[in-house]
C-alpha atoms as a PDB file:
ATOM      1  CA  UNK A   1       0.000   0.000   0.000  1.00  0.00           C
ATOM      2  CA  UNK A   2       1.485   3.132  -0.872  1.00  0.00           C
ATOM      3  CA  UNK A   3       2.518   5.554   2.268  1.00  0.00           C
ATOM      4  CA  UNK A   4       1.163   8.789   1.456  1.00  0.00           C
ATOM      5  CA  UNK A   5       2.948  11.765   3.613  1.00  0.00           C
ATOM      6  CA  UNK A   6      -0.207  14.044   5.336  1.00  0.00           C
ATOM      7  CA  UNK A   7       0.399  18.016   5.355  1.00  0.00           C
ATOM      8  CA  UNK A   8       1.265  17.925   9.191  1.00  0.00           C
ATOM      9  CA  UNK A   9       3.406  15.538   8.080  1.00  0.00           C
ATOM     10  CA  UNK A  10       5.127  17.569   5.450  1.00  0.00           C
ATOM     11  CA  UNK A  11       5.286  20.666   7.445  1.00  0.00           C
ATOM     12  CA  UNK A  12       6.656  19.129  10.446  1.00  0.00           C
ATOM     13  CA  UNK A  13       9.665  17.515   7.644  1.00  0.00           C
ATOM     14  CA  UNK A  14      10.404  20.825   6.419  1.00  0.00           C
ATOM     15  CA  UNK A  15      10.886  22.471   9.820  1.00  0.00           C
ATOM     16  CA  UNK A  16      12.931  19.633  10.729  1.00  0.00           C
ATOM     17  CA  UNK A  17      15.438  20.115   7.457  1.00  0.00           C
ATOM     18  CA  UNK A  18      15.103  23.814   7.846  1.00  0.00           C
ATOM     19  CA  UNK A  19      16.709  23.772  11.410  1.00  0.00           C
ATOM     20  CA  UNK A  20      19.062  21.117  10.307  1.00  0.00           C
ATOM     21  CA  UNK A  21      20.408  23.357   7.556  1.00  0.00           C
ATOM     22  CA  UNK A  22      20.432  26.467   9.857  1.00  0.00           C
ATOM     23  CA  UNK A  23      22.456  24.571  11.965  1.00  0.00           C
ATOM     24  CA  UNK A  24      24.615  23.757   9.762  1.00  0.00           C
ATOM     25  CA  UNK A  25      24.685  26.953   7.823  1.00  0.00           C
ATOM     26  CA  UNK A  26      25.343  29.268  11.058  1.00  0.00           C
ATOM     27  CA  UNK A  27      29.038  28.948  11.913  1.00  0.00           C
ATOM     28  CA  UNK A  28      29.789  29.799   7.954  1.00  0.00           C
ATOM     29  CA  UNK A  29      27.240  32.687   8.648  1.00  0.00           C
ATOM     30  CA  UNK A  30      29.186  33.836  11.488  1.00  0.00           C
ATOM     31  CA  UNK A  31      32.543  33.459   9.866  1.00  0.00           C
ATOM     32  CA  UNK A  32      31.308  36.390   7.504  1.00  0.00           C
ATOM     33  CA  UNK A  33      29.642  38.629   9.837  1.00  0.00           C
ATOM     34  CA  UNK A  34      32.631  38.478  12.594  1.00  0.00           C
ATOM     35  CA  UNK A  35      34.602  39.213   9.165  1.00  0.00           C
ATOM     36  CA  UNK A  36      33.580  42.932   9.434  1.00  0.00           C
ATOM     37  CA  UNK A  37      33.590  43.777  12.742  1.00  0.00           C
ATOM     38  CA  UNK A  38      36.679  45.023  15.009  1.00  0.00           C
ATOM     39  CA  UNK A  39      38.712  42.637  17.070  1.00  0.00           C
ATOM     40  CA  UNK A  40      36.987  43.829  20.335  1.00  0.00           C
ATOM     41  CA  UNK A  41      33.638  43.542  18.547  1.00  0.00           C
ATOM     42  CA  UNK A  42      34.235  39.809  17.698  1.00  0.00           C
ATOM     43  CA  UNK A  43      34.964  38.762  21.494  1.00  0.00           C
ATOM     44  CA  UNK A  44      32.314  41.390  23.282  1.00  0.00           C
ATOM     45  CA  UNK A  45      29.791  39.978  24.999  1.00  0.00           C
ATOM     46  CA  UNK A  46      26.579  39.284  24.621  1.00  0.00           C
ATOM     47  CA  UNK A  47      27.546  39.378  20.893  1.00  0.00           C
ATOM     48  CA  UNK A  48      26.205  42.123  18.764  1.00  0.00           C
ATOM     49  CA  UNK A  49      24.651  40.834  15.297  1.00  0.00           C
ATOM     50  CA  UNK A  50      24.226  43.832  13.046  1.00  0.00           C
ATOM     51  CA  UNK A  51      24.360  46.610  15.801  1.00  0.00           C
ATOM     52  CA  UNK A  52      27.860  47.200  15.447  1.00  0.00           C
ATOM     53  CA  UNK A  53      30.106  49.646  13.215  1.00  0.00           C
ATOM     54  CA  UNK A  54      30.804  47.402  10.026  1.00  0.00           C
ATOM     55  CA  UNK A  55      34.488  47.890   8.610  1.00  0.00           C
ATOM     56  CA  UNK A  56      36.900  46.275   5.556  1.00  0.00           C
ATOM     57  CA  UNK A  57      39.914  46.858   7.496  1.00  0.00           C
ATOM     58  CA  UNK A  58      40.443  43.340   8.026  1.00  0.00           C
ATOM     59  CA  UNK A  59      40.075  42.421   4.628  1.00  0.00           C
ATOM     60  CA  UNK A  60      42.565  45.270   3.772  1.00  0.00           C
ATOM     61  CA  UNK A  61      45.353  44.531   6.241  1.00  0.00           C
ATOM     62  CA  UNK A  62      44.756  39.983   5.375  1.00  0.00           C
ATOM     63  CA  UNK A  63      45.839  41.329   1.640  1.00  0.00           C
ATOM     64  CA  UNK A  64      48.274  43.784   2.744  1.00  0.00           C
ATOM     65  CA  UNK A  65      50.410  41.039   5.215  1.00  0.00           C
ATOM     66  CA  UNK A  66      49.972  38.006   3.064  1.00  0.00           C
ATOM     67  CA  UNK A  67      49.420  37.643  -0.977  1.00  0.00           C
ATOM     68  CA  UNK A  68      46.243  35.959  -1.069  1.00  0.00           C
ATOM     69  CA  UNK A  69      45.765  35.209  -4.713  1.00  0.00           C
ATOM     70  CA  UNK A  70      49.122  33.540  -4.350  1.00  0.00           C
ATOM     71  CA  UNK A  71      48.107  31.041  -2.088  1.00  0.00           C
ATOM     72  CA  UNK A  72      44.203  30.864  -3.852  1.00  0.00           C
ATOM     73  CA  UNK A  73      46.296  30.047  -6.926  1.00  0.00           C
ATOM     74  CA  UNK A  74      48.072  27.017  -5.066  1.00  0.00           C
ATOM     75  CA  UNK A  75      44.599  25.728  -3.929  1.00  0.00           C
ATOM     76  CA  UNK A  76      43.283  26.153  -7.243  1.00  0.00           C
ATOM     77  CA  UNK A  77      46.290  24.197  -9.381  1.00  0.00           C
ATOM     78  CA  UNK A  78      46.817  21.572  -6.135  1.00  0.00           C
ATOM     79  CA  UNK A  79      43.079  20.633  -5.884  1.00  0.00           C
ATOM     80  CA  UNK A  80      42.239  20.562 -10.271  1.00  0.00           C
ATOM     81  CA  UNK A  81      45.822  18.823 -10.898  1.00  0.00           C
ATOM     82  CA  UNK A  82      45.024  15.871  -8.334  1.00  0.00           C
ATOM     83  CA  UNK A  83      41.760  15.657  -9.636  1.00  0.00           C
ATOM     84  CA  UNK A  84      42.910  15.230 -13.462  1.00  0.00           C
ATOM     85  CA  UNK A  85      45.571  12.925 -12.373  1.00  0.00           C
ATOM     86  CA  UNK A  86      43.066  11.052 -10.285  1.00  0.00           C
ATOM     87  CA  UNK A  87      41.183  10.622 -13.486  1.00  0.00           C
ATOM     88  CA  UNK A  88      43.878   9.427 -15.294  1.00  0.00           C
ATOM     89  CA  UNK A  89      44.142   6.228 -13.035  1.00  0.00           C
ATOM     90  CA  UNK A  90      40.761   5.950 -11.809  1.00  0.00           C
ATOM     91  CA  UNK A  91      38.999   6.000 -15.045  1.00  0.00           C
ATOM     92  CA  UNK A  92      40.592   2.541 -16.959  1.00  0.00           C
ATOM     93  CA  UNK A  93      40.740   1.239 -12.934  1.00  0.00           C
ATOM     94  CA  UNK A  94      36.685   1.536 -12.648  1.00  0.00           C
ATOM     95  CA  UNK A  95      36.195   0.602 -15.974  1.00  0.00           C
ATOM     96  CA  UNK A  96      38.315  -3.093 -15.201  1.00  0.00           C
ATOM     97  CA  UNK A  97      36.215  -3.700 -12.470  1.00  0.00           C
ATOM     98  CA  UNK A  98      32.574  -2.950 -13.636  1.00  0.00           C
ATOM     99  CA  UNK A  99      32.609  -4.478 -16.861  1.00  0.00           C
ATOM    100  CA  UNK A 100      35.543  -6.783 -16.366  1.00  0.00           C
ATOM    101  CA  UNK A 101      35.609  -8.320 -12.857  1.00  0.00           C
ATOM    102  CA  UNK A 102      37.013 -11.081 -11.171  1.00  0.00           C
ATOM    103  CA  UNK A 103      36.171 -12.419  -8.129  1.00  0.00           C
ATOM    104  CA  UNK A 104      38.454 -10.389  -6.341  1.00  0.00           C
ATOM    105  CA  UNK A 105      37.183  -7.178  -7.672  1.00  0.00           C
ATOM    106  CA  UNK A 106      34.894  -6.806  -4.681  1.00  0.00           C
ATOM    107  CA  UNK A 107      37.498  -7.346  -2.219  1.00  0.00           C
ATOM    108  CA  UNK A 108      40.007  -4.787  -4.173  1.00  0.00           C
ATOM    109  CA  UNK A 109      37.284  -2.243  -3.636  1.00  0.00           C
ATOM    110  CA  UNK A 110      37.025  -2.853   0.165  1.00  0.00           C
ATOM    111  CA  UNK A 111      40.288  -2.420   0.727  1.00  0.00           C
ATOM    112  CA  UNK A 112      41.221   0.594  -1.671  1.00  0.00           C
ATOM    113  CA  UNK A 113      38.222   1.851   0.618  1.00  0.00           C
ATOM    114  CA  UNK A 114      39.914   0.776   3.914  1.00  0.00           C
ATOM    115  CA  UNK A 115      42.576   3.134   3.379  1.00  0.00           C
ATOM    116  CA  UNK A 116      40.431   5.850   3.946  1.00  0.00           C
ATOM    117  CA  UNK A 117      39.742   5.010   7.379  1.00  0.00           C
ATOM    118  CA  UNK A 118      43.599   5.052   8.737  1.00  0.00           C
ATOM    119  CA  UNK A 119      44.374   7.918  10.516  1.00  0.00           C
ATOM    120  CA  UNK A 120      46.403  10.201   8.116  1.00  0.00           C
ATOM    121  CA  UNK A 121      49.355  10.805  11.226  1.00  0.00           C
ATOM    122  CA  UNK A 122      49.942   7.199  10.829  1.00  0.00           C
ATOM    123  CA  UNK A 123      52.009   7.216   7.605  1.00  0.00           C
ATOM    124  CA  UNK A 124      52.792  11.191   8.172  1.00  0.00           C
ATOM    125  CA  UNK A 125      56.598  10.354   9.139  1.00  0.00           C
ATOM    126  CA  UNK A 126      57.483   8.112   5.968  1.00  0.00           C
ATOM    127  CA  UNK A 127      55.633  10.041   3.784  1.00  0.00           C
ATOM    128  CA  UNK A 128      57.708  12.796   4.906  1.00  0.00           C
ATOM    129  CA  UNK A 129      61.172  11.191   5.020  1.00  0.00           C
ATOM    130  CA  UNK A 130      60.704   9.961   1.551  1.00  0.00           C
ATOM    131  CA  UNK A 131      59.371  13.920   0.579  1.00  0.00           C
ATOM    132  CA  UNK A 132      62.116  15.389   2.703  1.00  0.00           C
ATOM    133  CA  UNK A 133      65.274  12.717   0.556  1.00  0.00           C
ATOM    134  CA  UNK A 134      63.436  13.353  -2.953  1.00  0.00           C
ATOM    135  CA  UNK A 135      63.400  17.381  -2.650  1.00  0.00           C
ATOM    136  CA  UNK A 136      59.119  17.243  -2.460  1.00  0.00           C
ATOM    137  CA  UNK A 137      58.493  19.372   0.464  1.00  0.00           C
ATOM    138  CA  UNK A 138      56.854  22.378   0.166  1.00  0.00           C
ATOM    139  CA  UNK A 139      56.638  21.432  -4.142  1.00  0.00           C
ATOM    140  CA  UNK A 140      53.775  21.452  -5.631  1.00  0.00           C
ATOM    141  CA  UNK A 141      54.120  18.413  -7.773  1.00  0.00           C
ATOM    142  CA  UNK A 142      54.580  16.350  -4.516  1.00  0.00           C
ATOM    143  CA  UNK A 143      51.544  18.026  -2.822  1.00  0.00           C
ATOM    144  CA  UNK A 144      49.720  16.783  -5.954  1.00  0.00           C
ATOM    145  CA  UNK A 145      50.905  13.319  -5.852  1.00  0.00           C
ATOM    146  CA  UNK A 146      49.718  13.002  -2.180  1.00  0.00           C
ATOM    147  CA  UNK A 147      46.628  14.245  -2.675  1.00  0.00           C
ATOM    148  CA  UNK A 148      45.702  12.209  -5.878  1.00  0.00           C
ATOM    149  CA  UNK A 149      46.429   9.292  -3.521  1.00  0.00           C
ATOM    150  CA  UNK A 150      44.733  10.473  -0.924  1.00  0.00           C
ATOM    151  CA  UNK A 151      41.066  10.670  -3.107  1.00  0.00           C
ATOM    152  CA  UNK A 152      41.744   7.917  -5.445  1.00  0.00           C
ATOM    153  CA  UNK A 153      39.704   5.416  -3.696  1.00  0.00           C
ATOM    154  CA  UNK A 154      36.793   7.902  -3.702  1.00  0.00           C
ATOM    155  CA  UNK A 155      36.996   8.267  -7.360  1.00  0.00           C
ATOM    156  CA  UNK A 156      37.669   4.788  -7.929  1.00  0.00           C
ATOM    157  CA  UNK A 157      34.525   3.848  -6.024  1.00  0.00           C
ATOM    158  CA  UNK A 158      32.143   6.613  -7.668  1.00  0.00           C
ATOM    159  CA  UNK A 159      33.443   5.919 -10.930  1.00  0.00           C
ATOM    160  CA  UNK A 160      32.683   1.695 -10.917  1.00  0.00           C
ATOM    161  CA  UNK A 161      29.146   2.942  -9.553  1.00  0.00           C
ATOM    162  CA  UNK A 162      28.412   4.801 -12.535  1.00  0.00           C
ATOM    163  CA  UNK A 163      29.619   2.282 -14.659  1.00  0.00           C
ATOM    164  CA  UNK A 164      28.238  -0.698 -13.589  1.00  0.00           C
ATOM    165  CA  UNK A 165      24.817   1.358 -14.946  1.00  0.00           C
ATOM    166  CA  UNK A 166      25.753   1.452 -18.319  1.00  0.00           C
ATOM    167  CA  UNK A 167      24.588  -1.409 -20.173  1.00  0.00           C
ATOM    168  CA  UNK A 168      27.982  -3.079 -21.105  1.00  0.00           C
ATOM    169  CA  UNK A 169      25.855  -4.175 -24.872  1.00  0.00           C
ATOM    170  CA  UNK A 170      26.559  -0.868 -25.584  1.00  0.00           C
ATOM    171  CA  UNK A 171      30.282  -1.321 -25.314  1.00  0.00           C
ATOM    172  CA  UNK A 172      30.347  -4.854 -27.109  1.00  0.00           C
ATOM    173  CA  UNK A 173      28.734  -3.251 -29.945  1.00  0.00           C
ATOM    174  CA  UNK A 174      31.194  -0.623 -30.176  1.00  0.00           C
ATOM    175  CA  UNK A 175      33.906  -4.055 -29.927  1.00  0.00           C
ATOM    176  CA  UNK A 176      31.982  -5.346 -33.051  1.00  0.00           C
ATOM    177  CA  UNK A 177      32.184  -2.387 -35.026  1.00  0.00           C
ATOM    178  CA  UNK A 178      35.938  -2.553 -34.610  1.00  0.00           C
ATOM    179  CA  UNK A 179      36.568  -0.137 -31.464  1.00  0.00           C
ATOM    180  CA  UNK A 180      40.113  -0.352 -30.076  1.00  0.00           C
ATOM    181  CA  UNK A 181      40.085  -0.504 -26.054  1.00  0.00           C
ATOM    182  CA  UNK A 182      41.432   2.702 -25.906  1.00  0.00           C
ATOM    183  CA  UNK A 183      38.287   4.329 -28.278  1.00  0.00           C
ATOM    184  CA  UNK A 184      35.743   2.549 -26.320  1.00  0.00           C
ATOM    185  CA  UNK A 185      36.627   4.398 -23.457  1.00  0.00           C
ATOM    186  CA  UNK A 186      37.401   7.439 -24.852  1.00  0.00           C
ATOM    187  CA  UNK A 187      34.130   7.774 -27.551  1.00  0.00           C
ATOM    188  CA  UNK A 188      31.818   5.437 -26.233  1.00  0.00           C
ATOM    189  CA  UNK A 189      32.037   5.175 -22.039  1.00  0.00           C
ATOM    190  CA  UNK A 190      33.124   8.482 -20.952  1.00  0.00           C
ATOM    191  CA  UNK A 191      30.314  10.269 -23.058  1.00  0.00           C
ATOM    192  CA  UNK A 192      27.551   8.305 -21.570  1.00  0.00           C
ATOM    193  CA  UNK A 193      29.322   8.929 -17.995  1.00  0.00           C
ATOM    194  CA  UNK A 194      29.697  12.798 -18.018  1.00  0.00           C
ATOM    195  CA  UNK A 195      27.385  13.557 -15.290  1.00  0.00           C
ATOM    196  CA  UNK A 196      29.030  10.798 -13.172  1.00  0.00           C
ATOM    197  CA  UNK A 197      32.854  11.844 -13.993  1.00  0.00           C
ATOM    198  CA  UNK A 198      31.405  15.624 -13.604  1.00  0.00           C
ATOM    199  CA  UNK A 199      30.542  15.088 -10.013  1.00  0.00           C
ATOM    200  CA  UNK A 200      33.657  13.040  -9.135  1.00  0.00           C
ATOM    201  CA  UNK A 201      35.458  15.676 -10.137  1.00  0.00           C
ATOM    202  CA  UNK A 202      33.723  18.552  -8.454  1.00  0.00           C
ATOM    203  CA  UNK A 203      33.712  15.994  -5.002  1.00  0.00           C
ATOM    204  CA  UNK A 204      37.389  15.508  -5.102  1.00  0.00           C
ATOM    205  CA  UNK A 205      37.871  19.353  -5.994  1.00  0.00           C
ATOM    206  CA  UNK A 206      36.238  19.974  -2.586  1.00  0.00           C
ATOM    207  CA  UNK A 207      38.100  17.484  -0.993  1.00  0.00           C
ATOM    208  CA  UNK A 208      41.741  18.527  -2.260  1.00  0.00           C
ATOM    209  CA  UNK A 209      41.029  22.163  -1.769  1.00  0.00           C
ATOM    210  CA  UNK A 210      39.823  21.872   2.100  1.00  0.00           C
ATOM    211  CA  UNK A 211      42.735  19.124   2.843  1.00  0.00           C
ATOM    212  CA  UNK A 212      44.937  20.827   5.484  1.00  0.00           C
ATOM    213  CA  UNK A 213      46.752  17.728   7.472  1.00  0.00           C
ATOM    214  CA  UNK A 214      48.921  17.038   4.227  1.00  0.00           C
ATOM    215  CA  UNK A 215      49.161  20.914   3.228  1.00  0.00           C
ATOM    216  CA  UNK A 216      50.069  21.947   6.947  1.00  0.00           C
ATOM    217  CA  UNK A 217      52.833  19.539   7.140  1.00  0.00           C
ATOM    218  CA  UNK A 218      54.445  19.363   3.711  1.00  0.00           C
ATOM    219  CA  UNK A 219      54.636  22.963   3.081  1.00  0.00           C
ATOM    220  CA  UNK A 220      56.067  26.074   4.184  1.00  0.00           C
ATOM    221  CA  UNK A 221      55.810  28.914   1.842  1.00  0.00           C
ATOM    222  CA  UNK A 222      56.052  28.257  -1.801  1.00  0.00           C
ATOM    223  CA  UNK A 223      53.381  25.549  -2.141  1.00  0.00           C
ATOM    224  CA  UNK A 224      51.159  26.850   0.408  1.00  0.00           C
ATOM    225  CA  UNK A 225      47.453  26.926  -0.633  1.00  0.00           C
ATOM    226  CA  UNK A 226      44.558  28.690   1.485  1.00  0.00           C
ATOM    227  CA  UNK A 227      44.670  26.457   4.294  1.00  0.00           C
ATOM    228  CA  UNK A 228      48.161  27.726   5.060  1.00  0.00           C
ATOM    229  CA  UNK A 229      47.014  30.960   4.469  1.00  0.00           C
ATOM    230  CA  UNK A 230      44.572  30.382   7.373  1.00  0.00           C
ATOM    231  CA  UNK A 231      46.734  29.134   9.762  1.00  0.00           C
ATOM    232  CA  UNK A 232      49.218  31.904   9.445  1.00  0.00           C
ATOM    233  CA  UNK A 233      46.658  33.809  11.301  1.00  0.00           C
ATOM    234  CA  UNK A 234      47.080  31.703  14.521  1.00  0.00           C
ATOM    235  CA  UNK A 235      49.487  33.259  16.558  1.00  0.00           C
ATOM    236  CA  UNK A 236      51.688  32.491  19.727  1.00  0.00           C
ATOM    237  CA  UNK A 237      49.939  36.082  20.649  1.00  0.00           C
ATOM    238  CA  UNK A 238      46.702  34.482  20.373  1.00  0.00           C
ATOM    239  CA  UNK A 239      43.780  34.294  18.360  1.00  0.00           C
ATOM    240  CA  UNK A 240      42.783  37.442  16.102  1.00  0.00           C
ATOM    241  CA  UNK A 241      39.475  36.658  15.543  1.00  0.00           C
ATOM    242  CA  UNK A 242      38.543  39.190  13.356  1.00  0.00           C
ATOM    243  CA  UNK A 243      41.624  38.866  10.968  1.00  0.00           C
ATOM    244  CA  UNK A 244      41.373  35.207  11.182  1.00  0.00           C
ATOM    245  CA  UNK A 245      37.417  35.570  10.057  1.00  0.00           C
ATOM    246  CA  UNK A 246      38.004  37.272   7.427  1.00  0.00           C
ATOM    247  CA  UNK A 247      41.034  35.154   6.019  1.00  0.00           C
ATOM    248  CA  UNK A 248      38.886  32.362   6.310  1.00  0.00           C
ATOM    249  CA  UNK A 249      35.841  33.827   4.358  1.00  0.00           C
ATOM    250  CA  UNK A 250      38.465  34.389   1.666  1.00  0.00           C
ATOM    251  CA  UNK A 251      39.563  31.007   1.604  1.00  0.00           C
ATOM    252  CA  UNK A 252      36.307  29.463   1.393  1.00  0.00           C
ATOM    253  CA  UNK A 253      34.214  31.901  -1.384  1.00  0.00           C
ATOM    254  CA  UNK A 254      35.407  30.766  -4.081  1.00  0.00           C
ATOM    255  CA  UNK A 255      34.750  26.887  -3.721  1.00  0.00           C
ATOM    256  CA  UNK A 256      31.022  27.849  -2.066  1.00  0.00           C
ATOM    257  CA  UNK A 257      30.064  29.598  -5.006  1.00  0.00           C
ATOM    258  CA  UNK A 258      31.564  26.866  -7.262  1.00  0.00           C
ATOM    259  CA  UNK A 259      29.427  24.404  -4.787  1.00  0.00           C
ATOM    260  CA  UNK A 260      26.435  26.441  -5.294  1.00  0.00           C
ATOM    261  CA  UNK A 261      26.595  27.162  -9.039  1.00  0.00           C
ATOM    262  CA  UNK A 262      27.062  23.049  -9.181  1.00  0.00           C
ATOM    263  CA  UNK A 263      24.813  21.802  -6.601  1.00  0.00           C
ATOM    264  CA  UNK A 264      22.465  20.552  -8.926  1.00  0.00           C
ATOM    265  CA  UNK A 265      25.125  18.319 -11.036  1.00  0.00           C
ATOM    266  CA  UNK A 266      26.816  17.358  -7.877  1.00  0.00           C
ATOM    267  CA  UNK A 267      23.827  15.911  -6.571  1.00  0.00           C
ATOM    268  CA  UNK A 268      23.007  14.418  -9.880  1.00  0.00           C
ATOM    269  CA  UNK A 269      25.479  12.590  -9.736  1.00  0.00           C
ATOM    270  CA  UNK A 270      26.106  11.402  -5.811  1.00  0.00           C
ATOM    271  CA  UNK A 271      22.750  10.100  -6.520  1.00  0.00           C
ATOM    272  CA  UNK A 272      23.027   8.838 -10.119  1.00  0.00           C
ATOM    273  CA  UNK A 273      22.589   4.853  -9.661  1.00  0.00           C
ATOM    274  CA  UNK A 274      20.943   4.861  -6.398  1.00  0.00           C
ATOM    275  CA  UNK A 275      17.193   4.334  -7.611  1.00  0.00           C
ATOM    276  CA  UNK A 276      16.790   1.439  -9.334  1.00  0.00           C
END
């Protein structure tokens, strides 16, 4: 029998996801407004919401002590680079295991997916001996390298989803009409998977640009993307909350307007295969 949802019903699920997403949407709220107010505005209590004298001097003295399109343009060819290079291995890997498999494909995919759940710190010492002996630190190449790594299994995985839903008749009769292996991924797969691929690489974007255990550590100066530019702001003086706001709020524009702008193919596609 089908489950029809009443209007109470429906009202009372909206207020629910409304306060949810208030919730969630508040500290990023308050990032902004404590952006443009004066360091003994942002710790006065009770805190003051609009009543208070608005100002850009924190914006101006952030750009004036640190070059922030200099670090926005690390984030920018750190997080697309891994991505691309991600794609470069995770494409023919999903494409082996959803219309090739074995019975150990399963079992690869748990454990590429078991590496996400070991604590980063764990391999932070080799990783960083082998960096320190090969010239990598604070490079951007070997930023790159560790974060492909880091989000392959996440593309791997969210590729071989999207795969496994195209019908693989489609790809034998490309094979009959004489369709190397190479043009059958190229012409034939990775057209019909563009909203999948699209989202995988928007995800992983996100991923690589707000990644700041690997970034922290590796880095110093020349390779430093936005999440070095935020922690500059921490001090052994203490916490300027105001300056620190408003580096923030720079960090993070520029990938929530990309997430808004592409909210609707991102979810296209974390739900594409889902309902059968």
């Amino acid at each position: 029998m089908e489950n029809k949802q009443t209007p109470l019903g429906h009202i009372g699920f909206s207020i629910f996801a409304w306060i949810v997403g208030l919730l969630i949407f508040f500290p990023i709220f308050w990032m902004v407004l404590t952006s443009f107010k004066t360091e003994l505005e942002a710790v006065s209590i009770p805190p003051s919401f609009i009543s208070f004298d608005w100002t850009l001097e924190n914006y101006a003295e952030v750009q004036a002590r640190s070059d922030y399109f200099r670090f926005a343009m690390n984030s920018v060819i750190l997080s697309v680079g891994s991505t691309l290079v991600g794609l470069l291995f995770a494409v023919p890997c999903a494409w082996a295991m959803a219309f090739n498999p074995t019975k150990r494909t399963k079992d690869a995919l748990l454990w590429m997916l078991s590496t996400k759940m070991m604590p980063p710190v764990g391999v932070l010492v080799p990783i960083y001996l082998v960096f320190r002996d090969w010239g990598l630190l604070d490079t951007r190449f070997g930023l790159i390298m560790v974060l492909f790594l880091m989000n392959l299994p996440i593309m791997v995985w969210m590729l071989y989803t999207y795969f496994k839903e195209i019908p693989s008749d489609i790809l034998e009769a490309a094979r009959m009409d004489g369709a190397t292996l190479p043009k059958e991924i190229i012409f034939v797969l990775l057209p019909m998977a563009v909203p999948g691929i699209a989202s995988t690489m928007l995800l992983n974007i996100i991923l690589a640009w707000n990644e700041a255990f690997w970034t922290l550590n590796l880095t110093t100066a020349d390779a430093a993307p936005l999440t070095a530019f935020i922690a500059s702001y921490s001090s052994p003086e203490g916490l300027f909350w105001s300056k620190l706001s408003a580096a923030s709020t720079l960090a993070v524009a520029p990938i929530l307007i990309i997430g808004w702008f592409s909210q609707k193919q991102l979810v296209r596609g974390l739900t594409f295969g889902a309902v059968k």
